[in-house]
C-alpha atoms as a PDB file:
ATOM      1  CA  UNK A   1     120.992 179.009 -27.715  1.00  0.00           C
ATOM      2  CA  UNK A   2     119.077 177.551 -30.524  1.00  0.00           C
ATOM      3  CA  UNK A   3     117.771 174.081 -30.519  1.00  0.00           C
ATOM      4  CA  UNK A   4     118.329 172.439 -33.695  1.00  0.00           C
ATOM      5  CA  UNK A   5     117.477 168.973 -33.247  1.00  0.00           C
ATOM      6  CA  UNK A   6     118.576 165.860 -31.166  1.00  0.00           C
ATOM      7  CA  UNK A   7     121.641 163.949 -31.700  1.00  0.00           C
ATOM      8  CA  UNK A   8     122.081 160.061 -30.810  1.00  0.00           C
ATOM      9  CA  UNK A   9     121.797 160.005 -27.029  1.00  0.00           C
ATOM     10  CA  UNK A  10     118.648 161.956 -27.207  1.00  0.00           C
ATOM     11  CA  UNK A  11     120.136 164.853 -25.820  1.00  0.00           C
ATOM     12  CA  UNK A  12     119.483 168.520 -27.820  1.00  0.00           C
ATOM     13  CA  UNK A  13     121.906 169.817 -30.252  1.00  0.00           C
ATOM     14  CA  UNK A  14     122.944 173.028 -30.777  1.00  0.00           C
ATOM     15  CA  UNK A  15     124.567 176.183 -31.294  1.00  0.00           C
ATOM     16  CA  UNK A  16     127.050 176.181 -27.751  1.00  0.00           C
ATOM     17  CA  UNK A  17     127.438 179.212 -25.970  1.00  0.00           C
ATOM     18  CA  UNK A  18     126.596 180.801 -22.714  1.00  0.00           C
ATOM     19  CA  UNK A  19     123.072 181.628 -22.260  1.00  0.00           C
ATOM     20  CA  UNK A  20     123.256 185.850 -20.692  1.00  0.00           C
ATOM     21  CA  UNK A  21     119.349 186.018 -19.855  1.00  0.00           C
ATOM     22  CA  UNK A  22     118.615 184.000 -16.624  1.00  0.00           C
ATOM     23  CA  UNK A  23     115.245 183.336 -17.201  1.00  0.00           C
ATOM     24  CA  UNK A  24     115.956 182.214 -20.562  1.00  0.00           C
ATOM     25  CA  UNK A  25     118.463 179.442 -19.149  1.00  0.00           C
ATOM     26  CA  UNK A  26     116.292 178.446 -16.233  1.00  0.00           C
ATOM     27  CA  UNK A  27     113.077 178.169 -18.914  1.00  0.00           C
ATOM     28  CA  UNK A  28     115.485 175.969 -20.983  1.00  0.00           C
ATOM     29  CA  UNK A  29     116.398 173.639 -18.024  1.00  0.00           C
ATOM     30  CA  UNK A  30     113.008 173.409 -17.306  1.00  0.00           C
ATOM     31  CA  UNK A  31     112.082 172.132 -20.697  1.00  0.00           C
ATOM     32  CA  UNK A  32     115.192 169.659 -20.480  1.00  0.00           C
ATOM     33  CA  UNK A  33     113.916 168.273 -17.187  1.00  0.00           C
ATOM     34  CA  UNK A  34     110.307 167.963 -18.455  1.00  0.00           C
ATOM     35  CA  UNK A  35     111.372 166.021 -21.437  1.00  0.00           C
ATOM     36  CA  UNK A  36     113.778 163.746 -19.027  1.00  0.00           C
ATOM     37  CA  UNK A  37     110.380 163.547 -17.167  1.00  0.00           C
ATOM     38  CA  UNK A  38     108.399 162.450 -20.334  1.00  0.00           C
ATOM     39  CA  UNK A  39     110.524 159.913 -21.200  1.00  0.00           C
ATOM     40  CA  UNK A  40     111.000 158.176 -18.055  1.00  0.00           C
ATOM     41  CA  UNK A  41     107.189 158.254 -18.009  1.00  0.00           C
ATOM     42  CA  UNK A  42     107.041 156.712 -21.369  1.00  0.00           C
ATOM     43  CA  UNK A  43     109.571 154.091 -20.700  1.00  0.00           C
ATOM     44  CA  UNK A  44     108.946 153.038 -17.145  1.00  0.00           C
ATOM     45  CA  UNK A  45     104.853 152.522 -17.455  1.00  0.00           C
ATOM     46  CA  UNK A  46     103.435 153.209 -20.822  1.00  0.00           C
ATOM     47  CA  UNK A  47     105.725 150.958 -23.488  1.00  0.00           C
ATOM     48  CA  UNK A  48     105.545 147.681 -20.433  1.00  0.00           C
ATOM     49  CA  UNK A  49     101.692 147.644 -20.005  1.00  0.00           C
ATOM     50  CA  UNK A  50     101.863 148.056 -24.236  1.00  0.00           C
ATOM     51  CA  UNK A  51     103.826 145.258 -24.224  1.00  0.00           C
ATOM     52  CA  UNK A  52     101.900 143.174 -21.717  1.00  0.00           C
ATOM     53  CA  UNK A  53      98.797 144.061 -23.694  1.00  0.00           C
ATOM     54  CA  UNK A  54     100.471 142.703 -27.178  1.00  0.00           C
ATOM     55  CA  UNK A  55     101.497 139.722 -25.739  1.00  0.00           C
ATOM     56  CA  UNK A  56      98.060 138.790 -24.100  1.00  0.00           C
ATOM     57  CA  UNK A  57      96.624 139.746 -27.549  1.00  0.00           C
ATOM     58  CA  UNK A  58      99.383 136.803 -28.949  1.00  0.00           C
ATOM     59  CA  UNK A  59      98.388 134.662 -26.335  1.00  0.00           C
ATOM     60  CA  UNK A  60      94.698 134.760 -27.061  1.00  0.00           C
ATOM     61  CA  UNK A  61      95.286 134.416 -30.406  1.00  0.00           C
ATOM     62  CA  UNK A  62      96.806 130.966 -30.116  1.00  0.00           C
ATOM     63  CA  UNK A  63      94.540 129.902 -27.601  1.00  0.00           C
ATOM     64  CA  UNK A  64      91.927 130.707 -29.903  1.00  0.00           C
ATOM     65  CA  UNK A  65      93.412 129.151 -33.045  1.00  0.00           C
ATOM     66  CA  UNK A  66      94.495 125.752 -31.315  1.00  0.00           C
ATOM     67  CA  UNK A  67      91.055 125.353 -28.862  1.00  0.00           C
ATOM     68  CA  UNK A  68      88.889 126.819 -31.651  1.00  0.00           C
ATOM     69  CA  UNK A  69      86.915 129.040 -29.185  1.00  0.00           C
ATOM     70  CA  UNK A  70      86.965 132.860 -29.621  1.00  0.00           C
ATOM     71  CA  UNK A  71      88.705 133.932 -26.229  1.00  0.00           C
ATOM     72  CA  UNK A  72      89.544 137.457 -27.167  1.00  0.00           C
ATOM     73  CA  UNK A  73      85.580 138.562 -26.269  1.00  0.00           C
ATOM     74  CA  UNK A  74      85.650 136.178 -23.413  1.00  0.00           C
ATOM     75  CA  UNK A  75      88.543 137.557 -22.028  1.00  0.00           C
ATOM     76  CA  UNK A  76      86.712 141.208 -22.197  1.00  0.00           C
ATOM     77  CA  UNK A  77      83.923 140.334 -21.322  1.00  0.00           C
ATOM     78  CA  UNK A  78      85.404 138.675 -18.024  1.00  0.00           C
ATOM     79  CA  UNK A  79      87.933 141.652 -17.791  1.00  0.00           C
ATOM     80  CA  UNK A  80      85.169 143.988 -17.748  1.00  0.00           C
ATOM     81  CA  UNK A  81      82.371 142.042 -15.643  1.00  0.00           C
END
């Protein structure tokens, strides 16, 4: 089987046919399962706290621009104390 790209629903594209060599087809799953893996990763825990982190960012920004103090540094400073 050759992998040629990904189609729509993220799922790989290819020449179709039935894969002889075991370990060849049990490699392939592998990688299938990995990338399933990846993703799920990506979209369960990395792209939230990514989007908690730009919205504080938004939210400091209009603190900052209506109370006139700079809160970004404050807010690291206490995050980090």
């Amino acid at each position: 089987m050759q992998i040629k790209g990904s189609d729509d629903k993220r799922e790989i594209v290819g020449r179709k046919g039935i894969v002889m060599n075991i370990t060849h087809r049990v490699e392939l799953e592998r990688i299938l399962e990995t990338r399933k893996e990846i993703q799920r990763f990506i979209h369960g825990f990395i792209a939230p706290t990514m989007s908690i982190h730009a919205a504080s960012q938004v939210a400091a920004g209009e603190i900052e621009r209506v109370v006139g103090i700079n809160t970004l540094s404050r807010i690291w400073v206490a995050g980090n104390i």
